[in-house]
C-alpha atoms as a PDB file:
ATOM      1  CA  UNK A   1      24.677  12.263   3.654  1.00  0.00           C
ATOM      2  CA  UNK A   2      22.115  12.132   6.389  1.00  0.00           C
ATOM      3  CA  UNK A   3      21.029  15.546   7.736  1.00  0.00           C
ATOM      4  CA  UNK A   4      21.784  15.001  11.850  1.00  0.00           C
ATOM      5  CA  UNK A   5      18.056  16.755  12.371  1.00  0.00           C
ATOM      6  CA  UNK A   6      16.230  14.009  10.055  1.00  0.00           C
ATOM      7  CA  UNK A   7      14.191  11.961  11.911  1.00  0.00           C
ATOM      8  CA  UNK A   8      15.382   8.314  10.582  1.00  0.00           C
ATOM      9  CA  UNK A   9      13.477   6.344  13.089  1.00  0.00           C
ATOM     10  CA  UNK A  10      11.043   4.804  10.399  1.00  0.00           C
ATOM     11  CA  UNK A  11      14.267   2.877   8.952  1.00  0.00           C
ATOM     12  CA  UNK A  12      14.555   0.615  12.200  1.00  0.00           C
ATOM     13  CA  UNK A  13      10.504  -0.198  12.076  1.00  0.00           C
ATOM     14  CA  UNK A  14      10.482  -1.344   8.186  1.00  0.00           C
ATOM     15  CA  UNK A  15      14.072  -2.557   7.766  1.00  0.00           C
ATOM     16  CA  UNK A  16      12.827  -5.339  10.625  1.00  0.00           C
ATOM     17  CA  UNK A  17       9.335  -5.881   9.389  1.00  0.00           C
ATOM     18  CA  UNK A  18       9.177  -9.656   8.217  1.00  0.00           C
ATOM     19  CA  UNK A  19       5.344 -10.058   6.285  1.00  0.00           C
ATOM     20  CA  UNK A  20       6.060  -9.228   3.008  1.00  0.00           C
ATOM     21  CA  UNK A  21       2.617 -11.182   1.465  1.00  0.00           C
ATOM     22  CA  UNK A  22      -0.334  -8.223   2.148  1.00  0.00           C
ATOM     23  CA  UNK A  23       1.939  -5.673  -0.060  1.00  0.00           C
ATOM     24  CA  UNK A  24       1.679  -8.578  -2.625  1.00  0.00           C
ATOM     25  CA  UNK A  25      -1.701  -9.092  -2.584  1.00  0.00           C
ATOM     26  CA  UNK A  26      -1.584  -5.361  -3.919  1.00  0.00           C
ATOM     27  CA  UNK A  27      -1.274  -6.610  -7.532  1.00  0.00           C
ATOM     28  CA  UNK A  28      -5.227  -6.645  -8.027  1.00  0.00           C
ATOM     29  CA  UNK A  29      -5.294  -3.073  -7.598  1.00  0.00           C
ATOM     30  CA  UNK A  30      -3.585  -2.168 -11.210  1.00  0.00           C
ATOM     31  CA  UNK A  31      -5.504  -3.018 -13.931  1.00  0.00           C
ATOM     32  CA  UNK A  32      -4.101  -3.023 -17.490  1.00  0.00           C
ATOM     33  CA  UNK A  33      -6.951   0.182 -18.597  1.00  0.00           C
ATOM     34  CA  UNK A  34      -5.412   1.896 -16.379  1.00  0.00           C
ATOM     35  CA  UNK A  35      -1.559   1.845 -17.221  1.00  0.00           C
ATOM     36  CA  UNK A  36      -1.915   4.760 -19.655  1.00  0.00           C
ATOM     37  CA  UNK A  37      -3.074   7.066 -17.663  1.00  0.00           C
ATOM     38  CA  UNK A  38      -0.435   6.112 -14.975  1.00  0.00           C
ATOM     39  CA  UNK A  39       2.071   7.024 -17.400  1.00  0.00           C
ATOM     40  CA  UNK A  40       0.466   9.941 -18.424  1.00  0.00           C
ATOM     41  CA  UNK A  41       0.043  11.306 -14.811  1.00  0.00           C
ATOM     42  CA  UNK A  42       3.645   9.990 -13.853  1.00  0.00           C
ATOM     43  CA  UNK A  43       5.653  11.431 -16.714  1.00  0.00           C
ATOM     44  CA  UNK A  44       6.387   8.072 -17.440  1.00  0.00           C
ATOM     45  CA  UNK A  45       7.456   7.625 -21.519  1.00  0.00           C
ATOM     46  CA  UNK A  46       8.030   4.151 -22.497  1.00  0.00           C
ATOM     47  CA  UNK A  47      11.809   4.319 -22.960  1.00  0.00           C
ATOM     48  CA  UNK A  48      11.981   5.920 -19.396  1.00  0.00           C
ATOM     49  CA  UNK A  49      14.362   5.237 -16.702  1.00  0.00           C
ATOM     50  CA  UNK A  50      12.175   4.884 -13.514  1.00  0.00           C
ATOM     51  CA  UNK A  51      12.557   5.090  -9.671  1.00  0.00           C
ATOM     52  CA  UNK A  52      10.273   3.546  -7.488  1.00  0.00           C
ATOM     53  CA  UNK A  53      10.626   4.698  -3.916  1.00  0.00           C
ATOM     54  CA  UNK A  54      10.060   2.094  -0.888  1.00  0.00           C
ATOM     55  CA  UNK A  55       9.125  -0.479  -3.225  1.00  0.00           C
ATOM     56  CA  UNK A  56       8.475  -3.221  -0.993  1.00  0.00           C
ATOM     57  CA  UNK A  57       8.303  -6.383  -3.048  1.00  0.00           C
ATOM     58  CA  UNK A  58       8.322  -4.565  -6.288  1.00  0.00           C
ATOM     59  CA  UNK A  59       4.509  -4.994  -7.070  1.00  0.00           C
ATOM     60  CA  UNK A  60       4.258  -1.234  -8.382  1.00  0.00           C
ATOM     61  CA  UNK A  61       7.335  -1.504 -10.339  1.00  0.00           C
ATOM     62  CA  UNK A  62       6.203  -4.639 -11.860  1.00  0.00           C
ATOM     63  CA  UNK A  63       3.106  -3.588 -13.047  1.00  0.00           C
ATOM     64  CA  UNK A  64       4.625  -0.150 -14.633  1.00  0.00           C
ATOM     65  CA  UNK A  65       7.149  -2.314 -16.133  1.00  0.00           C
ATOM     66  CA  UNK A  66       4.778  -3.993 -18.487  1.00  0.00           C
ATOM     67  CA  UNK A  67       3.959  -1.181 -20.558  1.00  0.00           C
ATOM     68  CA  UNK A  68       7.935  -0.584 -21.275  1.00  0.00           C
ATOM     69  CA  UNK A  69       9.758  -1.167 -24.437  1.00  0.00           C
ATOM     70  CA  UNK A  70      13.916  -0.009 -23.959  1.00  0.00           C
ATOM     71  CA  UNK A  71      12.599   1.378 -20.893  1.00  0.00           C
ATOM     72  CA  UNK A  72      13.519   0.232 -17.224  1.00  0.00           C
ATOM     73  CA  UNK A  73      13.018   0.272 -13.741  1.00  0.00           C
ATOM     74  CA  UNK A  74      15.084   0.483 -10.526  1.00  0.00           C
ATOM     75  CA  UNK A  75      12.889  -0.073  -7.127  1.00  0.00           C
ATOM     76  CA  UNK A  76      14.589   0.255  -3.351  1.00  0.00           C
ATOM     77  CA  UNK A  77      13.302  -0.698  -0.136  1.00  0.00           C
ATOM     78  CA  UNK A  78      15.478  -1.172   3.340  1.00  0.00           C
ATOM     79  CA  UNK A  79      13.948  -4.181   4.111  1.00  0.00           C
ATOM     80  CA  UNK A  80      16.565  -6.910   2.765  1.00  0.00           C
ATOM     81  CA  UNK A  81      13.696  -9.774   2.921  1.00  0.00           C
ATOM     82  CA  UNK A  82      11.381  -7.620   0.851  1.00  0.00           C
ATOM     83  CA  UNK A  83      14.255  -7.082  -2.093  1.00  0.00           C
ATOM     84  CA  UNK A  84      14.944 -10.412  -1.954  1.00  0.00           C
ATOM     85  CA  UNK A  85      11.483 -12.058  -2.223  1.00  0.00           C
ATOM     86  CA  UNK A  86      11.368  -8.963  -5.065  1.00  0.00           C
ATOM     87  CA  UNK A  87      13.995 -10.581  -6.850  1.00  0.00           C
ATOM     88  CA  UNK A  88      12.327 -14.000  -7.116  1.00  0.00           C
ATOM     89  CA  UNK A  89       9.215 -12.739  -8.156  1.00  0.00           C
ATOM     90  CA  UNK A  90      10.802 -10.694 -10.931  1.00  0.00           C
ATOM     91  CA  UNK A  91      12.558 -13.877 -12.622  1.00  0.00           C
ATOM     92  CA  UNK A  92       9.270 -16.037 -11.996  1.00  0.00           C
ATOM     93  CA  UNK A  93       7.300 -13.284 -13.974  1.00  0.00           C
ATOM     94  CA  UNK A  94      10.052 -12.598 -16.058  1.00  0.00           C
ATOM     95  CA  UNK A  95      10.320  -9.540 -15.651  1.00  0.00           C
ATOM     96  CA  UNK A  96      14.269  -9.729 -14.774  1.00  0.00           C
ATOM     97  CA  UNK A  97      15.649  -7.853 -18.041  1.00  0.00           C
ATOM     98  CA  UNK A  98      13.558  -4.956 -16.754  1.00  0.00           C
ATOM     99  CA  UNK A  99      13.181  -4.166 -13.400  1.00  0.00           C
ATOM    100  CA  UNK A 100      16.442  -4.335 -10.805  1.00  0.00           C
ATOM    101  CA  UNK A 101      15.785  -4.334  -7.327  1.00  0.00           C
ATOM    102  CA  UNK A 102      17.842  -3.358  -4.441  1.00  0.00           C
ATOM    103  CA  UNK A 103      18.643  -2.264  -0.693  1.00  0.00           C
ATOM    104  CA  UNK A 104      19.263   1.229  -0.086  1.00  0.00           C
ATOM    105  CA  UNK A 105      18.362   3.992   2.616  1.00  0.00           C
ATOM    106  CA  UNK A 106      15.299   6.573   1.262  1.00  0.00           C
ATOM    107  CA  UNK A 107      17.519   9.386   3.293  1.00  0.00           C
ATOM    108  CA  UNK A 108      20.634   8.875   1.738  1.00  0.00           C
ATOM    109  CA  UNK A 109      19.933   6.820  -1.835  1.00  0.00           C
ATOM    110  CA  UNK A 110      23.212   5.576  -3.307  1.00  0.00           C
ATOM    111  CA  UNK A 111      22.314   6.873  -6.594  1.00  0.00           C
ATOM    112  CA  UNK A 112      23.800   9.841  -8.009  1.00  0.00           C
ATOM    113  CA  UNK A 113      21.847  13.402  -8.917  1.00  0.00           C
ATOM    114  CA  UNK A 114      19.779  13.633 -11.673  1.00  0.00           C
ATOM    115  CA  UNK A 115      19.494  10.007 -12.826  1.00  0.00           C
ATOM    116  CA  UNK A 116      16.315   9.226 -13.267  1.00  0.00           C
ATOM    117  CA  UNK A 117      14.091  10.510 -15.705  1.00  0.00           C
ATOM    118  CA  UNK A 118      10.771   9.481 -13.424  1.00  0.00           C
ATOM    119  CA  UNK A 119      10.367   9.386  -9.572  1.00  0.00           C
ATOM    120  CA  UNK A 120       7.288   8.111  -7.815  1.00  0.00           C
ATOM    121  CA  UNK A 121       6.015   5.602  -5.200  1.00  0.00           C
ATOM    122  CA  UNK A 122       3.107   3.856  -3.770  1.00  0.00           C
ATOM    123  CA  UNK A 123       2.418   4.751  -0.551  1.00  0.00           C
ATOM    124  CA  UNK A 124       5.689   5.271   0.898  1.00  0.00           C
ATOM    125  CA  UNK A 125       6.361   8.944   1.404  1.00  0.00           C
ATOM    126  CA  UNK A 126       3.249   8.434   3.962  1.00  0.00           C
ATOM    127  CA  UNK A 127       5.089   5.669   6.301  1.00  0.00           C
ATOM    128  CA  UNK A 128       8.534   7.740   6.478  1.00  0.00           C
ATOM    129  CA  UNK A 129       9.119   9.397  10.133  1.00  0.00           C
ATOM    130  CA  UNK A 130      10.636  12.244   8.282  1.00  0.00           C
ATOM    131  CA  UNK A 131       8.624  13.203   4.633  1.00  0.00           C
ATOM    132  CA  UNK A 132      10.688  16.257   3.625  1.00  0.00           C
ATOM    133  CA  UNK A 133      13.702  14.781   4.124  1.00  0.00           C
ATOM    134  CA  UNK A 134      12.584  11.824   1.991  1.00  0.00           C
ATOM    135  CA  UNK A 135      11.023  13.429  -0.604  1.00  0.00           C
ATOM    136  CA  UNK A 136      13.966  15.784  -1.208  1.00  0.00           C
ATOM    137  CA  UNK A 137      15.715  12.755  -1.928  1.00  0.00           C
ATOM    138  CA  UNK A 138      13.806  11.551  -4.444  1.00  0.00           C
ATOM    139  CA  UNK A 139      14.065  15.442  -5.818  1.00  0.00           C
ATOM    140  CA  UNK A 140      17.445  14.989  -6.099  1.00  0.00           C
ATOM    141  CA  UNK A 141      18.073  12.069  -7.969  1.00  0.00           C
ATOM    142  CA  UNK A 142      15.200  12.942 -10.635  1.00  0.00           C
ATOM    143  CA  UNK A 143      16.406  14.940 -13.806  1.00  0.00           C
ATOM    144  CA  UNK A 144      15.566  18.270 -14.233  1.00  0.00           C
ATOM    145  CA  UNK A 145      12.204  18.475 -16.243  1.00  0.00           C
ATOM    146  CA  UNK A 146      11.278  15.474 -14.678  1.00  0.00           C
ATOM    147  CA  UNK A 147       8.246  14.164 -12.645  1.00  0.00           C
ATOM    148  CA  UNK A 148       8.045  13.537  -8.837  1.00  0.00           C
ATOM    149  CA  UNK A 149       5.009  11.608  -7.897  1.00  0.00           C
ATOM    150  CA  UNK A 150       3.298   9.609  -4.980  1.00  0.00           C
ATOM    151  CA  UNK A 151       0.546   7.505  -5.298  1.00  0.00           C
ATOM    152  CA  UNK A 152      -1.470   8.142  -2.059  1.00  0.00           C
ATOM    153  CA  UNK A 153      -3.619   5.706  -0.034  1.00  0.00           C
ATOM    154  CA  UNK A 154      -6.679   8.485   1.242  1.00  0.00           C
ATOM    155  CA  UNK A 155      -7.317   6.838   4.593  1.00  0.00           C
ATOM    156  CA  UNK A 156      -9.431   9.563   5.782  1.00  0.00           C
ATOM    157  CA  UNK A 157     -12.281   7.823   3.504  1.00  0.00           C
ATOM    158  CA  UNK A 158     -13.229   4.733   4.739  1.00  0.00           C
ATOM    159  CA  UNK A 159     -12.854   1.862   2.511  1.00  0.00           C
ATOM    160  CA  UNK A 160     -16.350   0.722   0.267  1.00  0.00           C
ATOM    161  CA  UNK A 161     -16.450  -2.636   1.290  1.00  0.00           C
ATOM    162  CA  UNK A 162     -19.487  -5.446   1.956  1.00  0.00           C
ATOM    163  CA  UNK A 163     -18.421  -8.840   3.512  1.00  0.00           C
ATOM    164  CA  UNK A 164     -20.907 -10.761   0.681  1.00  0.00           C
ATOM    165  CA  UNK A 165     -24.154 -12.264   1.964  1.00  0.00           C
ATOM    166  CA  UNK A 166     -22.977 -15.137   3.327  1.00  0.00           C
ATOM    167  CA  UNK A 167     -25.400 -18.345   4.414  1.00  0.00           C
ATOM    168  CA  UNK A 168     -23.854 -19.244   7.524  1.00  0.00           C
ATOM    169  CA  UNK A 169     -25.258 -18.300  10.676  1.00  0.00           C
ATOM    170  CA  UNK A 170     -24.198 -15.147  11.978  1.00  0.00           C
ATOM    171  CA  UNK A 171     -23.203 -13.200   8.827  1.00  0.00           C
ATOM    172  CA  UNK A 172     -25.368 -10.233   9.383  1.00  0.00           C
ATOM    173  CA  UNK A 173     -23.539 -10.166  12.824  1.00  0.00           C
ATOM    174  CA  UNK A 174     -20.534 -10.178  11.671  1.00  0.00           C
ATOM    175  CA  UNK A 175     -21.066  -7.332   9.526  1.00  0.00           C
ATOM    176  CA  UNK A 176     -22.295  -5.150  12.062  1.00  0.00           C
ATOM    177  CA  UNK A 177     -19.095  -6.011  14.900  1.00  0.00           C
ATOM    178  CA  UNK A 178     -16.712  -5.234  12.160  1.00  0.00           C
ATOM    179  CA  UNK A 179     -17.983  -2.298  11.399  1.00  0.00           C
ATOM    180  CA  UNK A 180     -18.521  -1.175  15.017  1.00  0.00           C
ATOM    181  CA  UNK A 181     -14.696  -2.357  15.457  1.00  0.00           C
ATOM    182  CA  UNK A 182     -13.484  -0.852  12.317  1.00  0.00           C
ATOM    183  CA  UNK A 183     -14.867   2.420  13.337  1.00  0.00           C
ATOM    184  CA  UNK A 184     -13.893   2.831  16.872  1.00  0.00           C
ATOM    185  CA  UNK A 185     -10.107   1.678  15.900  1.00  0.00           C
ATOM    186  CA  UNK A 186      -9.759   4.375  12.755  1.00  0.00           C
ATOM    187  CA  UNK A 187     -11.196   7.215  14.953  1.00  0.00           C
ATOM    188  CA  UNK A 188      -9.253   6.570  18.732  1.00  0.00           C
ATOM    189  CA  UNK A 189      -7.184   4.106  18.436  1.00  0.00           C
ATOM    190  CA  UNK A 190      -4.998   4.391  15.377  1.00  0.00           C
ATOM    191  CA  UNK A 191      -2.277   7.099  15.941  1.00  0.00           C
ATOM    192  CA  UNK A 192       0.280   7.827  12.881  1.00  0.00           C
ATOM    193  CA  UNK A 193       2.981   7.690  15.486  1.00  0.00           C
ATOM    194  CA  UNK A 194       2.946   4.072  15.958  1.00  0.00           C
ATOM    195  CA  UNK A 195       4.125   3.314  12.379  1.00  0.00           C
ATOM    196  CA  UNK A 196       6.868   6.627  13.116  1.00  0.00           C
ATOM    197  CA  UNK A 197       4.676   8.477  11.149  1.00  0.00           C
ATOM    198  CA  UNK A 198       4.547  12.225  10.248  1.00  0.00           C
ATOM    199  CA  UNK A 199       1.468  14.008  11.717  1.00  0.00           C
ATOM    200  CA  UNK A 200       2.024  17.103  10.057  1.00  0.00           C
ATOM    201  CA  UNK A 201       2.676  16.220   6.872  1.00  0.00           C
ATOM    202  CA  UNK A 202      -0.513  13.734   6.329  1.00  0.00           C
ATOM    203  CA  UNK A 203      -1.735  12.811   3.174  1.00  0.00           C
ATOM    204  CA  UNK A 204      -4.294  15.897   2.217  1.00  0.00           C
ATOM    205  CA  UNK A 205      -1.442  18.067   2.985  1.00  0.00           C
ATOM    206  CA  UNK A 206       1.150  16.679   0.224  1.00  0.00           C
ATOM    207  CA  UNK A 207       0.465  19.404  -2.720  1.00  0.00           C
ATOM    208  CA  UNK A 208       1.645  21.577  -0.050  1.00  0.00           C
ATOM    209  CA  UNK A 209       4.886  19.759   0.955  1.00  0.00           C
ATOM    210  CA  UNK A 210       5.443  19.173  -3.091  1.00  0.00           C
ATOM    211  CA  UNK A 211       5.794  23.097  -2.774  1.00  0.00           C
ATOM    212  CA  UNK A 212       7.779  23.139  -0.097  1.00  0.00           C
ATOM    213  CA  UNK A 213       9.798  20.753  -1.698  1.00  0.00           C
ATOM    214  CA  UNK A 214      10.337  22.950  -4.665  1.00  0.00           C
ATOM    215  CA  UNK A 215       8.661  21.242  -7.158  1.00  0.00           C
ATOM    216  CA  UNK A 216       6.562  22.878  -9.554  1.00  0.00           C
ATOM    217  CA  UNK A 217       3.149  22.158 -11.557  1.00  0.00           C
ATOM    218  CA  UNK A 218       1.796  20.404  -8.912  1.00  0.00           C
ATOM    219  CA  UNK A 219      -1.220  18.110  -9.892  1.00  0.00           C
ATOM    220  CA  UNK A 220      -3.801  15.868  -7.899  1.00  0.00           C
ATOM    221  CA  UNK A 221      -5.329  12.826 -10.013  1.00  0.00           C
ATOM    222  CA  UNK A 222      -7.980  10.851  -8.192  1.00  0.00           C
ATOM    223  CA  UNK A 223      -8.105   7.131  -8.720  1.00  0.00           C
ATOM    224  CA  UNK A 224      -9.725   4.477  -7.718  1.00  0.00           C
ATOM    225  CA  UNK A 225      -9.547   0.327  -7.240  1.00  0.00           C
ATOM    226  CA  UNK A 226     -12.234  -2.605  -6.492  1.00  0.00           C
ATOM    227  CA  UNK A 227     -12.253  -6.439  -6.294  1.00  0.00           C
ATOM    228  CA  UNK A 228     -15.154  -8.805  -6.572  1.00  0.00           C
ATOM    229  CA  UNK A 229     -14.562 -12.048  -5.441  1.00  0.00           C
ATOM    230  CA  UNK A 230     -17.108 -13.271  -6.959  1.00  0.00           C
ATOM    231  CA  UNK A 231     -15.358 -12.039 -10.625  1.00  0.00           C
ATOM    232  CA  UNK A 232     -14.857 -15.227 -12.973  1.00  0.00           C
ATOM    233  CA  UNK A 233     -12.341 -12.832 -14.745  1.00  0.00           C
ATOM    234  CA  UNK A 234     -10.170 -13.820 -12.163  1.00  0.00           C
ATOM    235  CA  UNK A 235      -8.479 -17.617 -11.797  1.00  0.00           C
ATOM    236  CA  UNK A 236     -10.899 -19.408  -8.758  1.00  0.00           C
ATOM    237  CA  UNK A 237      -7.400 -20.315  -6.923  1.00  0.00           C
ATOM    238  CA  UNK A 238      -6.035 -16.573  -6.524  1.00  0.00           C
ATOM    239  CA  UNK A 239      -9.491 -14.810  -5.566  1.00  0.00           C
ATOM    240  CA  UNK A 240      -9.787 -17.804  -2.679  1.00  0.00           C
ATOM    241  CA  UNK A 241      -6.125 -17.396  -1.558  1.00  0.00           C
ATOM    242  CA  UNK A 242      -6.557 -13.639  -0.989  1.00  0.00           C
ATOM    243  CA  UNK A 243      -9.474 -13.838   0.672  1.00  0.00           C
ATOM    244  CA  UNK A 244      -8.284 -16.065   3.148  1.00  0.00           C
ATOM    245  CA  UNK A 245      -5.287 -14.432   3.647  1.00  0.00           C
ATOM    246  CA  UNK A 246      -7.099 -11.495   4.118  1.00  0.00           C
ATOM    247  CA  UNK A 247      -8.839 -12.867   6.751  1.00  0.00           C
ATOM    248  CA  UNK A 248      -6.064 -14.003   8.608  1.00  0.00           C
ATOM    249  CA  UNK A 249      -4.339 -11.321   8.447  1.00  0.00           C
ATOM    250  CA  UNK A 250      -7.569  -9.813   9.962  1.00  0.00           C
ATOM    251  CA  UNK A 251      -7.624 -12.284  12.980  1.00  0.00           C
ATOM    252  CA  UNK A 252      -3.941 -11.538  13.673  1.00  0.00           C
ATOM    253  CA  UNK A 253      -4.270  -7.801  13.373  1.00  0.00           C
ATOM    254  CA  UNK A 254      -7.586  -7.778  15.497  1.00  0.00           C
ATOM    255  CA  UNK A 255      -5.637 -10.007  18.313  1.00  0.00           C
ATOM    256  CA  UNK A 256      -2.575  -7.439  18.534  1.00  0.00           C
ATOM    257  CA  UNK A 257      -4.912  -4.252  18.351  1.00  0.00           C
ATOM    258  CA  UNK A 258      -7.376  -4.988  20.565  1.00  0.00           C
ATOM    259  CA  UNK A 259      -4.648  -6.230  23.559  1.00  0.00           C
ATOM    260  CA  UNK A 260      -2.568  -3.098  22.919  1.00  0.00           C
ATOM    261  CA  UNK A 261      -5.607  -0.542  22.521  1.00  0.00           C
ATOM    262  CA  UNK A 262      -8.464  -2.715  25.034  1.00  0.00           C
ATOM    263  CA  UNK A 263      -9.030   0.449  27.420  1.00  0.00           C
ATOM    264  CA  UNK A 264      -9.675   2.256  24.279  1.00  0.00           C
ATOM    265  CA  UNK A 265     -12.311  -0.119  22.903  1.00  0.00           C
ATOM    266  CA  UNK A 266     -14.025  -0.828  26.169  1.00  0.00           C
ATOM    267  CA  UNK A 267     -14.289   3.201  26.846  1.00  0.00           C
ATOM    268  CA  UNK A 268     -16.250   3.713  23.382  1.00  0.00           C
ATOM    269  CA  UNK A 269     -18.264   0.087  24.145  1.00  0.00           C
ATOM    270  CA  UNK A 270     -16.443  -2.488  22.683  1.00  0.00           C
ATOM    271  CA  UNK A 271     -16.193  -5.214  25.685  1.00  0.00           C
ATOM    272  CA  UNK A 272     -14.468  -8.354  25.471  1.00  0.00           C
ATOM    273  CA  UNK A 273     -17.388 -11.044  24.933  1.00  0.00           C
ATOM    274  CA  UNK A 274     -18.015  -8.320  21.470  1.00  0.00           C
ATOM    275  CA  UNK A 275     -13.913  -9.120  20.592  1.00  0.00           C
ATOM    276  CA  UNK A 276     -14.631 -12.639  21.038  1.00  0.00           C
ATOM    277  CA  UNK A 277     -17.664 -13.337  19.109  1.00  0.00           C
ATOM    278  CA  UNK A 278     -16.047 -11.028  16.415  1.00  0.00           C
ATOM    279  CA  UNK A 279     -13.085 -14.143  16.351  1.00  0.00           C
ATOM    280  CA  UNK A 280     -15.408 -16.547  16.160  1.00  0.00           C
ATOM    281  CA  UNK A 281     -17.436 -15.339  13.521  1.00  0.00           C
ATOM    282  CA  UNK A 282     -14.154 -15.216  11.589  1.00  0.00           C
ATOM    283  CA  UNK A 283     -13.057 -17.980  12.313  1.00  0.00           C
ATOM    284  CA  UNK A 284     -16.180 -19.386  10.881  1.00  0.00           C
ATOM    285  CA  UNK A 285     -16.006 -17.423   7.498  1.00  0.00           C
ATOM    286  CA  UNK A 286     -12.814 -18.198   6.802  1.00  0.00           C
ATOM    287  CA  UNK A 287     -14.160 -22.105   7.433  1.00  0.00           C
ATOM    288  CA  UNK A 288     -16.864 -21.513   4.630  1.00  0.00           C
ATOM    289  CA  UNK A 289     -14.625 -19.895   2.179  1.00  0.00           C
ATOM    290  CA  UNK A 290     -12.320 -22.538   2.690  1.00  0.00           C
ATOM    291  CA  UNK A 291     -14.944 -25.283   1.772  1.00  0.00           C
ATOM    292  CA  UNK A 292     -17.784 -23.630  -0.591  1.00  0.00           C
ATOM    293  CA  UNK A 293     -15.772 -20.824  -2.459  1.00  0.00           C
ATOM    294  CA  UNK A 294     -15.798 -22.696  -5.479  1.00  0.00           C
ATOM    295  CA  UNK A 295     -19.666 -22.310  -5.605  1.00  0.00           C
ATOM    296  CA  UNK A 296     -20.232 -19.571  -3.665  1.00  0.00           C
ATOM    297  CA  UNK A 297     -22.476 -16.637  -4.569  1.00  0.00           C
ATOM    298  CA  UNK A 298     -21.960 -13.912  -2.005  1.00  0.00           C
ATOM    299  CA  UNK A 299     -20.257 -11.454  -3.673  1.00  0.00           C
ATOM    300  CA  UNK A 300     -18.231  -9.924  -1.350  1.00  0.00           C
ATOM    301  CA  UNK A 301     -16.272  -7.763  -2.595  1.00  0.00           C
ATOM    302  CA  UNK A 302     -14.243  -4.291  -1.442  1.00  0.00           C
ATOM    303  CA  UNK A 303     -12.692  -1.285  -2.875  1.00  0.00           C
ATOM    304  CA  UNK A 304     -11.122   2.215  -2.400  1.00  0.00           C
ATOM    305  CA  UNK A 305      -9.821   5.613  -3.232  1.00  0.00           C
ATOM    306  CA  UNK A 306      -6.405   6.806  -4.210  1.00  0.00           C
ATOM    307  CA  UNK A 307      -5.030   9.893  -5.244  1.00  0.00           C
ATOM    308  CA  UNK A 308      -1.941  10.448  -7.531  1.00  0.00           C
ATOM    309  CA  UNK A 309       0.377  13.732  -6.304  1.00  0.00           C
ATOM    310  CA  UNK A 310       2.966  14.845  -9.000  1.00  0.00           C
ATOM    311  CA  UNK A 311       5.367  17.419  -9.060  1.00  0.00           C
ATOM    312  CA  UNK A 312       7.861  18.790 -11.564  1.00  0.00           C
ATOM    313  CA  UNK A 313      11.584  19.114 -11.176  1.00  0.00           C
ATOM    314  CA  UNK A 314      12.622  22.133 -12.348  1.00  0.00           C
END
């Protein structure tokens, strides 16, 4: 039962959120080196029944799924589309006989007390309007002597990223608008309160709500993730399709952010003809990709820094 002083309002924003594909295009950041020390950090043995918490499409809960042998996992997520594009995924990567997914509400999970023998997430105790109230949830249905973890996405660091050294004409331009963009949005524009999140409890101060919380031996393990583009490792059709995607997703994004935040751009000197050429110059990478990928040397590439928060059950 829902506590009438939890703030729920993050449920209406996610259960209506319709593009599922960028939480997909997640999968690069788990590599098979580093599933061992996942399991180590998340208590995770390989007969272990696991939660994971606001799975989205299930990417997480795929990937720790692998390295299981009688061992399964249950994911949730409010947003119906999600589960279901989950569910397809799962049988496609046949993965079925191991991870179940399902619709449920992160303040009042359907599941009883002390089920599972693991509880973590990726990035979802960060997007909930209400944290405590979400992670004493996933408390609850943990077994004593369990673990409680969230993997957390440090956006205070700014992502290590270079756009590759593109031939066309204006790359170096680009570079320096999107940085110039980039910074102006993460430092006056973005607010937590327009995804109905929590500005108290933000992510540096999570040890401290695991405390607060009640759980004990409270740990911080620092990873972190990186894709080349350029990596032959990688199958030539996947490394183009994220990139493009990933560009317009950028396009779309920039549109939307710029119109609602404009007064805030054009106070810290970001005018409208800098927007513009910063959409054209887009427009025209995504253009190259699209025709030269296949023997293009740029090396773009990008990466970043997580950090692992786990908590005992006692």
């Amino acid at each position: 039962m829902i506590n009438k002083a939890t703030d729920t309002s993050s449920n209406e924003m996610w259960k209506n959120w319709n593009n599922y594909i960028p939480f997909e295009r997640r999968a690069y950041r788990f590599t098979d080196d580093m599933l061992p020390l996942f399991y180590k950090w998340l208590g995770i043995g390989k007969d272990s029944c696991i939660l994971d918490a606001g799975c989205g499409t299930g990417v997480f809960g795929r990937y720790l799924a692998a390295g299981l042998e009688c061992g399964h996992v249950i994911g949730f997520d409010i947003n119906q589309l999600f589960i279901e594009y989950g569910r397809k995924k799962l049988v496609e990567l046949g993965l079925a006989d191991k991870v179940m997914l399902q619709v449920d509400d992160g303040f009042a999970l359907s599941f009883p007390s002390n089920t599972f023998d693991a509880v973590t997430n990726y990035t979802y105790i960060g997007v909930l309007s209400d944290p405590i109230a979400g992670m004493m949830e996933l408390i609850r249905v943990c077994k004593p002597g369990g673990i409680v973890s969230c993997v957390v996405a440090a956006n205070s660091f700014p992502p290590v990223s270079w756009q590759g050294d593109y031939p066309f004409d204006g790359a170096d331009e680009l570079q320096k608008l999107t940085r110039i963009e980039s910074e102006i949005f993460s430092k006056y524009a973005r607010k937590a309160a327009d995804l109905k999140q929590s500005e108290k409890w933000h992510a540096q101060r999570y040890p401290k709500m695991f405390d607060v919380c009640g759980l004990k031996e409270i740990s911080v393990y620092p990873y972190a993730f990186a894709l080349n583009y350029n990596d032959i490792k990688l199958p030539l059709e996947y490394r183009q399709d994220l990139l493009l995607g990933e560009i317009e997703d950028e396009l779309n994004w920039l549109d939307s952010r710029y119109i609602e935040k404009r007064d805030i751009y054009i106070e810290h000197g970001f005018f409208d003809q800098q927007f513009n050429r910063l959409k054209e110059l887009l427009h025209i990478k995504y253009n190259y990709v699209k025709n030269n990928f296949a023997n293009d040397r740029s090396f773009e590439w990008c990466g970043g820094f997580n950090f692992i928060v786990a908590g005992r059950k006692v």
